[in-house]
C-alpha atoms as a PDB file:
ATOM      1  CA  UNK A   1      25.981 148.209  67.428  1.00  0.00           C
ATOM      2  CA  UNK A   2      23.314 145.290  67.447  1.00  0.00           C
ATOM      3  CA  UNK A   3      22.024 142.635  69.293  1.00  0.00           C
ATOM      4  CA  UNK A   4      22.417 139.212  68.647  1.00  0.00           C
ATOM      5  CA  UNK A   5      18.809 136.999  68.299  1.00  0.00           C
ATOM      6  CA  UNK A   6      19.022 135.532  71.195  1.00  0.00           C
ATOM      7  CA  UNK A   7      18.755 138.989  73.760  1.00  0.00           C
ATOM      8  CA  UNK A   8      18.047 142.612  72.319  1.00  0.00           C
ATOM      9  CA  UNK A   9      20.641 145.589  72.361  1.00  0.00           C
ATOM     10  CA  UNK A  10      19.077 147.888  75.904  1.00  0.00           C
ATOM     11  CA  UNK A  11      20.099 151.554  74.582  1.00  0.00           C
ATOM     12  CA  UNK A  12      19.115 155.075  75.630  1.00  0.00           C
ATOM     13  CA  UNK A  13      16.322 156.091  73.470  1.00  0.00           C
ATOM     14  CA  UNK A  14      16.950 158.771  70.472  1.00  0.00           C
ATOM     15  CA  UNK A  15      14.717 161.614  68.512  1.00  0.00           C
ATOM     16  CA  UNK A  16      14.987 158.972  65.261  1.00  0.00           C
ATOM     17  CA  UNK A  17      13.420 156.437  67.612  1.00  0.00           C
ATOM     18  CA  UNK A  18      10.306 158.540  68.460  1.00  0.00           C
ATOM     19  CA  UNK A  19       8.491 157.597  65.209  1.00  0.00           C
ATOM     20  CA  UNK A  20       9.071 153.524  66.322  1.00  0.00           C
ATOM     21  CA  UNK A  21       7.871 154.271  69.853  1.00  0.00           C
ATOM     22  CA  UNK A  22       4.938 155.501  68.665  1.00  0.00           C
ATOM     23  CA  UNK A  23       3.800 152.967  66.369  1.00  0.00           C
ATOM     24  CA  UNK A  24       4.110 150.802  69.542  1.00  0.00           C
ATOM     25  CA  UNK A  25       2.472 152.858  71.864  1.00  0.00           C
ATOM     26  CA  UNK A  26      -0.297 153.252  69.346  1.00  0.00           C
ATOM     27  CA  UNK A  27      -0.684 149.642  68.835  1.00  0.00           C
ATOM     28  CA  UNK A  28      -1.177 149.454  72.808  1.00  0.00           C
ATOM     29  CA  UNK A  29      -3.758 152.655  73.601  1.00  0.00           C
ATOM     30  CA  UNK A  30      -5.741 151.157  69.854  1.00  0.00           C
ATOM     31  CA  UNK A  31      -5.735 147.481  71.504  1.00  0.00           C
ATOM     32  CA  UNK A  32      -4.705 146.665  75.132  1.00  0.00           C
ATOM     33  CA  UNK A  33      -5.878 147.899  78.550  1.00  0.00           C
ATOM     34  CA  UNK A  34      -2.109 148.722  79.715  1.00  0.00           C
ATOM     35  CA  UNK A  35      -2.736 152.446  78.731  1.00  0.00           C
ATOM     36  CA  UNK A  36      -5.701 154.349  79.579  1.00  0.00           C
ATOM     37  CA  UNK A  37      -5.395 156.933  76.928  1.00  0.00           C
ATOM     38  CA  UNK A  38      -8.019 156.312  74.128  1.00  0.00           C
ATOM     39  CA  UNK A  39      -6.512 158.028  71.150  1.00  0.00           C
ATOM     40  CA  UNK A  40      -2.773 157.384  70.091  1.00  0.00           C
ATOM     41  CA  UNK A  41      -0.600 160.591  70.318  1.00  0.00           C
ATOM     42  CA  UNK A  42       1.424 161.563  66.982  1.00  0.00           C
ATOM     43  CA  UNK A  43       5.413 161.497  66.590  1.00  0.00           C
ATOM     44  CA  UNK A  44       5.458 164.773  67.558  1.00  0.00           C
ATOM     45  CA  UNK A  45       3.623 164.307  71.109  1.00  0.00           C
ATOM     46  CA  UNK A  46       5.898 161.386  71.880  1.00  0.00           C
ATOM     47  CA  UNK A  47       9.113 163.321  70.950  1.00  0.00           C
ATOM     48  CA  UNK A  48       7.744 165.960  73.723  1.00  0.00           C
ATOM     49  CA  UNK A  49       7.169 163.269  75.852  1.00  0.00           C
ATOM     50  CA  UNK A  50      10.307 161.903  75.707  1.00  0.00           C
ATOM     51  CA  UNK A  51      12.103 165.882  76.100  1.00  0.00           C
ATOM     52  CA  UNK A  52      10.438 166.332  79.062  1.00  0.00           C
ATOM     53  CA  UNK A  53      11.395 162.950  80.497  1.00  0.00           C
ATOM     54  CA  UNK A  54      14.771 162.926  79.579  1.00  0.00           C
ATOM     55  CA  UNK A  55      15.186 166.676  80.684  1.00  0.00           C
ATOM     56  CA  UNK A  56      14.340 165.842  83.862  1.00  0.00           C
ATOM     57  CA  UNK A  57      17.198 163.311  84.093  1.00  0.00           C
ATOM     58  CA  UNK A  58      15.399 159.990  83.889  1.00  0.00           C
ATOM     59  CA  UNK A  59      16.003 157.204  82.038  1.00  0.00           C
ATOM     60  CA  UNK A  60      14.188 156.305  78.254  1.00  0.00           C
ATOM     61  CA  UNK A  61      15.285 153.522  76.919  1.00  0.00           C
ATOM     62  CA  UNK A  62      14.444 151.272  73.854  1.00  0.00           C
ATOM     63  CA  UNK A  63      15.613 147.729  72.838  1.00  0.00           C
ATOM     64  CA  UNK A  64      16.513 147.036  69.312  1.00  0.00           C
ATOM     65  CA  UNK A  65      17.029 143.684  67.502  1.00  0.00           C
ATOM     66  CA  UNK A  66      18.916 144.127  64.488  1.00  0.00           C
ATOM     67  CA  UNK A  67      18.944 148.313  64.867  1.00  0.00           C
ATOM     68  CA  UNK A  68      14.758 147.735  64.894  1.00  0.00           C
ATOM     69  CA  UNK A  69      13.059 148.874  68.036  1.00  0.00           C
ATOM     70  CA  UNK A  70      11.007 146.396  69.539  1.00  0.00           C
ATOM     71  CA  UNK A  71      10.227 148.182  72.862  1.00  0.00           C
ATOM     72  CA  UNK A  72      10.577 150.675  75.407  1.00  0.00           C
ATOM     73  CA  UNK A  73      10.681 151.736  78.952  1.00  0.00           C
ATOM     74  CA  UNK A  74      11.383 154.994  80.777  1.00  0.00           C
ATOM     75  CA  UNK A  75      10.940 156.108  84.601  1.00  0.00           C
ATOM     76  CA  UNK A  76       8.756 159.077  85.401  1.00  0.00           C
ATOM     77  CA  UNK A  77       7.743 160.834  89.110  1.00  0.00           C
ATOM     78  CA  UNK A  78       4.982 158.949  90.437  1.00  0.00           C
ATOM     79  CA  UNK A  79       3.500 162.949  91.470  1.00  0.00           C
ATOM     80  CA  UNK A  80       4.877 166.179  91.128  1.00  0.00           C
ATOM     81  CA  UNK A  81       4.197 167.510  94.140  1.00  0.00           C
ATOM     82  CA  UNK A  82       7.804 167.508  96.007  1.00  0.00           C
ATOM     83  CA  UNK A  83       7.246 165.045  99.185  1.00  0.00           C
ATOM     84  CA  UNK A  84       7.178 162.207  95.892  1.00  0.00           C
ATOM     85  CA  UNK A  85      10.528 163.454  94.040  1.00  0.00           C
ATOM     86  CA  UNK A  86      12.271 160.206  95.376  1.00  0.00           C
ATOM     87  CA  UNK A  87       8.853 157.998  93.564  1.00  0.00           C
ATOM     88  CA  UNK A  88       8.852 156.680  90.215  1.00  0.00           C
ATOM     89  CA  UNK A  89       6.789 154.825  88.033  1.00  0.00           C
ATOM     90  CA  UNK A  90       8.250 152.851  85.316  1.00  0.00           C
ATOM     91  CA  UNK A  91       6.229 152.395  82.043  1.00  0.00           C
ATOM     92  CA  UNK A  92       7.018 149.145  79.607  1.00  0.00           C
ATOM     93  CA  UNK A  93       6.017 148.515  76.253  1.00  0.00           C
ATOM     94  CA  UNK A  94       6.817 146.377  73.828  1.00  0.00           C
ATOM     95  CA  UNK A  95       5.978 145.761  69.968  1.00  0.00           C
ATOM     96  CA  UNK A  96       3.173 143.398  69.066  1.00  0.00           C
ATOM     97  CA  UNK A  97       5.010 140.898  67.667  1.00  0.00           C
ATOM     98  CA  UNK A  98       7.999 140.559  69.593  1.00  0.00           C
ATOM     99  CA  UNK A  99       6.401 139.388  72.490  1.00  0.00           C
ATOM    100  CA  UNK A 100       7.897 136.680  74.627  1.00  0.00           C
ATOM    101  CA  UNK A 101      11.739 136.973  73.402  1.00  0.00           C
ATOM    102  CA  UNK A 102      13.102 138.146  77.017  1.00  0.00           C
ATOM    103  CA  UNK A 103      12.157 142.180  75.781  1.00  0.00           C
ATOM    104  CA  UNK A 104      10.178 143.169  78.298  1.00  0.00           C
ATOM    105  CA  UNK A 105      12.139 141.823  80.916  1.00  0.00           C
ATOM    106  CA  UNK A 106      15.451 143.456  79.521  1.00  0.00           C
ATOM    107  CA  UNK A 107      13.902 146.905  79.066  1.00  0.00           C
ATOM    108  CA  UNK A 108      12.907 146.705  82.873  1.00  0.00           C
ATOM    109  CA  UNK A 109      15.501 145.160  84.455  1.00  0.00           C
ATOM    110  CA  UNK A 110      18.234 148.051  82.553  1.00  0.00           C
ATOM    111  CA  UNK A 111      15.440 150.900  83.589  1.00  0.00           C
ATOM    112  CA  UNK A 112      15.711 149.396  87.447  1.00  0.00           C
ATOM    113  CA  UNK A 113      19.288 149.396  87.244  1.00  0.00           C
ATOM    114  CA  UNK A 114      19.697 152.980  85.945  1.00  0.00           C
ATOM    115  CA  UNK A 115      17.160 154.320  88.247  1.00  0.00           C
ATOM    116  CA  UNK A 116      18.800 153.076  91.299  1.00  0.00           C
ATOM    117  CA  UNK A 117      22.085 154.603  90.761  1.00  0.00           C
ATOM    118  CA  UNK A 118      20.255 157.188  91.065  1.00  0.00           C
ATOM    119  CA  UNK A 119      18.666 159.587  93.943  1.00  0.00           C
ATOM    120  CA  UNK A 120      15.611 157.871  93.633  1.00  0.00           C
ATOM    121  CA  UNK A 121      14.396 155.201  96.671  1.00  0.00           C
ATOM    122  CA  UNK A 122      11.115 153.567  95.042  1.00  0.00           C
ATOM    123  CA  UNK A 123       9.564 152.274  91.726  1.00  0.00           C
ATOM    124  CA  UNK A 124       5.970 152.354  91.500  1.00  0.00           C
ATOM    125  CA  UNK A 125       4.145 150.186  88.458  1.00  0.00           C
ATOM    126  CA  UNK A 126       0.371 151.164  87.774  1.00  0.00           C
ATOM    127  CA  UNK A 127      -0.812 148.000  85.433  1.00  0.00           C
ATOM    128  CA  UNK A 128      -4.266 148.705  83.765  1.00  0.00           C
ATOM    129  CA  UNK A 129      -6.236 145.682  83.909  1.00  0.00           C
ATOM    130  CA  UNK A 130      -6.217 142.735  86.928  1.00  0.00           C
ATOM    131  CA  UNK A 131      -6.524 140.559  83.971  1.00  0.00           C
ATOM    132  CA  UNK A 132      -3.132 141.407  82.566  1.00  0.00           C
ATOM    133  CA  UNK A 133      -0.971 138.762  83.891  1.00  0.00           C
ATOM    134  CA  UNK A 134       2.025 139.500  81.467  1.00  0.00           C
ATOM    135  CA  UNK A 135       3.019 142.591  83.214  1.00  0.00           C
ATOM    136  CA  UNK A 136       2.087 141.751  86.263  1.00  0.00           C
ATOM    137  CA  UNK A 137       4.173 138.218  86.723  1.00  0.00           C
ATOM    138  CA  UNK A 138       6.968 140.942  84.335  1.00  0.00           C
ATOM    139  CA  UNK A 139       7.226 143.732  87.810  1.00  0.00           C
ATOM    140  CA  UNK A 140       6.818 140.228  89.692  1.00  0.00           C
ATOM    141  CA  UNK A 141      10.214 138.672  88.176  1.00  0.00           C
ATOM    142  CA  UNK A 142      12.048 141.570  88.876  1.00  0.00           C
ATOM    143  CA  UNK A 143      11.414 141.697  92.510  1.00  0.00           C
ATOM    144  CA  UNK A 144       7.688 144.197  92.371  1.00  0.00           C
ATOM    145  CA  UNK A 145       5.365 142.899  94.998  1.00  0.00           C
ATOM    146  CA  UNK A 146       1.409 143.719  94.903  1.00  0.00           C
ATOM    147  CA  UNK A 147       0.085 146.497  96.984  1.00  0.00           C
ATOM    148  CA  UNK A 148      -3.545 146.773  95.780  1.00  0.00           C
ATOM    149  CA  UNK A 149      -6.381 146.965  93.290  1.00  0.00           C
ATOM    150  CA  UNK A 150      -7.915 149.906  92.015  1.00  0.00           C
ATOM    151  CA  UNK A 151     -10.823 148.924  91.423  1.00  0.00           C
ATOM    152  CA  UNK A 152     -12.996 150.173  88.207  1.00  0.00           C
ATOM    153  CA  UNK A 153     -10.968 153.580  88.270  1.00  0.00           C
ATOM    154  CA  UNK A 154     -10.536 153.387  84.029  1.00  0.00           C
ATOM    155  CA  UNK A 155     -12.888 152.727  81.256  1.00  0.00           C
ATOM    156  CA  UNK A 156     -11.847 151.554  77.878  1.00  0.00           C
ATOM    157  CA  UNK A 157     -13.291 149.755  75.579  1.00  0.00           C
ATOM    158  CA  UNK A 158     -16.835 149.556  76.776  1.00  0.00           C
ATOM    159  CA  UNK A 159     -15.674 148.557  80.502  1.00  0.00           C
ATOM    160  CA  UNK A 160     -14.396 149.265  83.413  1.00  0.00           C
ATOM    161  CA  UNK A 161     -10.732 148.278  84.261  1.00  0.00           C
ATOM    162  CA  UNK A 162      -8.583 148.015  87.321  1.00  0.00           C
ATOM    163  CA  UNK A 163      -5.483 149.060  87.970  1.00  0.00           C
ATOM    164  CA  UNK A 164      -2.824 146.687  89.982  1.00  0.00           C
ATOM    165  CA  UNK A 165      -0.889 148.877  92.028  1.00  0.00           C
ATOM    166  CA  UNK A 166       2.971 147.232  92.301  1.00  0.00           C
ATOM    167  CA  UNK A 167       6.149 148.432  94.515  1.00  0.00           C
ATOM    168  CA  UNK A 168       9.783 148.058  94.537  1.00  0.00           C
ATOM    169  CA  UNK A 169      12.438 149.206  96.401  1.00  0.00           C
ATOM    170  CA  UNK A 170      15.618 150.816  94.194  1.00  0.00           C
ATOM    171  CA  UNK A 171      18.503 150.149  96.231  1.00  0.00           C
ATOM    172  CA  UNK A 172      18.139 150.746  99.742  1.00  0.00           C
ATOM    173  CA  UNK A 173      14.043 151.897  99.445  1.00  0.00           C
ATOM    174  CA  UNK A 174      13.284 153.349 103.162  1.00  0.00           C
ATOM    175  CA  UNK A 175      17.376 154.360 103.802  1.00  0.00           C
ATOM    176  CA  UNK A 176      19.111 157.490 104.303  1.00  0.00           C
ATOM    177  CA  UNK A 177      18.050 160.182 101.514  1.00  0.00           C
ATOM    178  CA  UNK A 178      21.122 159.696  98.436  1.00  0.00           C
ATOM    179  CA  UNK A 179      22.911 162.635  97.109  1.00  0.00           C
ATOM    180  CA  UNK A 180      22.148 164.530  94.771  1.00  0.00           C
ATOM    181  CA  UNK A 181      18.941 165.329  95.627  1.00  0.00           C
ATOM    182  CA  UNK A 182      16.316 164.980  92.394  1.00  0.00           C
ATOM    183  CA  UNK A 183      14.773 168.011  90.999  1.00  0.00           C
ATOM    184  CA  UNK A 184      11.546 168.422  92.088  1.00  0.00           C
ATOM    185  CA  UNK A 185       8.671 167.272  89.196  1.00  0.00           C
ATOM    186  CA  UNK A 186       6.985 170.187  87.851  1.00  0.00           C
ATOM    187  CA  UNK A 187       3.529 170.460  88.709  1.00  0.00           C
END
């Protein structure tokens, strides 16, 4: 299956996909403030990564134009102690150049949706750097509001970098606890 050019195929991600995911992530920790990790991780970190998310029953997804990924997003506990096991936080990334064609917003709006049919009440979004108003008016568009600023908690780069602390509700937020209960995160 593909995507036409106007939106990209949303699809759960796969092993093969690890070696794409990585070039993007890499291109982000090398380059941008949205990551706070200074060296890229290999294939072989991200395909761990992406185990131990998707063992713990939350969503990875990627988005593909023409079978090519051009981004990804997956949902992981916001802490692992167990009072948080309702809490995620998303992460979002997409490649260099496909910026601006709707991939971002896709990736997010599909990892909201699959994360509130789920157990799970909240959706947390840490975005390095006050400065990065892509992501920011991104969690805006699809219903995040602004809780805070970290301030100067990271440094990259030669700086210091905030963090812009974001919240959303996934379906009912503060309601009755859902059924099944999540595992608790490991510690």
């Amino acid at each position: 299956m593909t995507a036409n050019h106007d939106k990209p195929l949303i699809r759960a991600a796969a092993q093969e996909d690890m070696a794409a995911v990585q070039a993007i992530y890499a291109h982000h920790v090398e380059r941008g403030l949205g990551s706070f990790e200074e060296t890229p991780p290999d294939v072989a970190e991200m395909t761990a990564r992406w185990r131990r998310v998707t063992g713990s029953g939350l969503p990875w997804l990627v988005a593909t134009f023409d079978d090519a990924v051009v981004g990804y997003a997956y949902a992981g506990y916001y802490h692992s102690r167990s009072g948080w096991r309702f809490c995620l936080e998303d992460s979002v990334y997409v490649r260099q150049d496909a910026g601006g064609r709707g991939v971002g917003s896709a990736l997010l709006a599909a990892l909201l949706e699959r994360c509130a049919a789920g157990p799970w009440q909240q959706m947390i979004a840490l975005v390095g750097d006050s400065d990065n108003a892509g992501s920011i008016a991104l969690h805006e568009r699809l219903g995040f509001r602004r809780c805070g600023i970290l301030q100067a908690v990271g440094f990259k780069f030669g700086r210091w970098v905030d963090v812009v602390v974001m919240q959303r509700a996934l379906g009912r937020g503060e309601g009755p606890v859902r059924q099944p209960v999540p595992p608790e995160p490991a510690d």
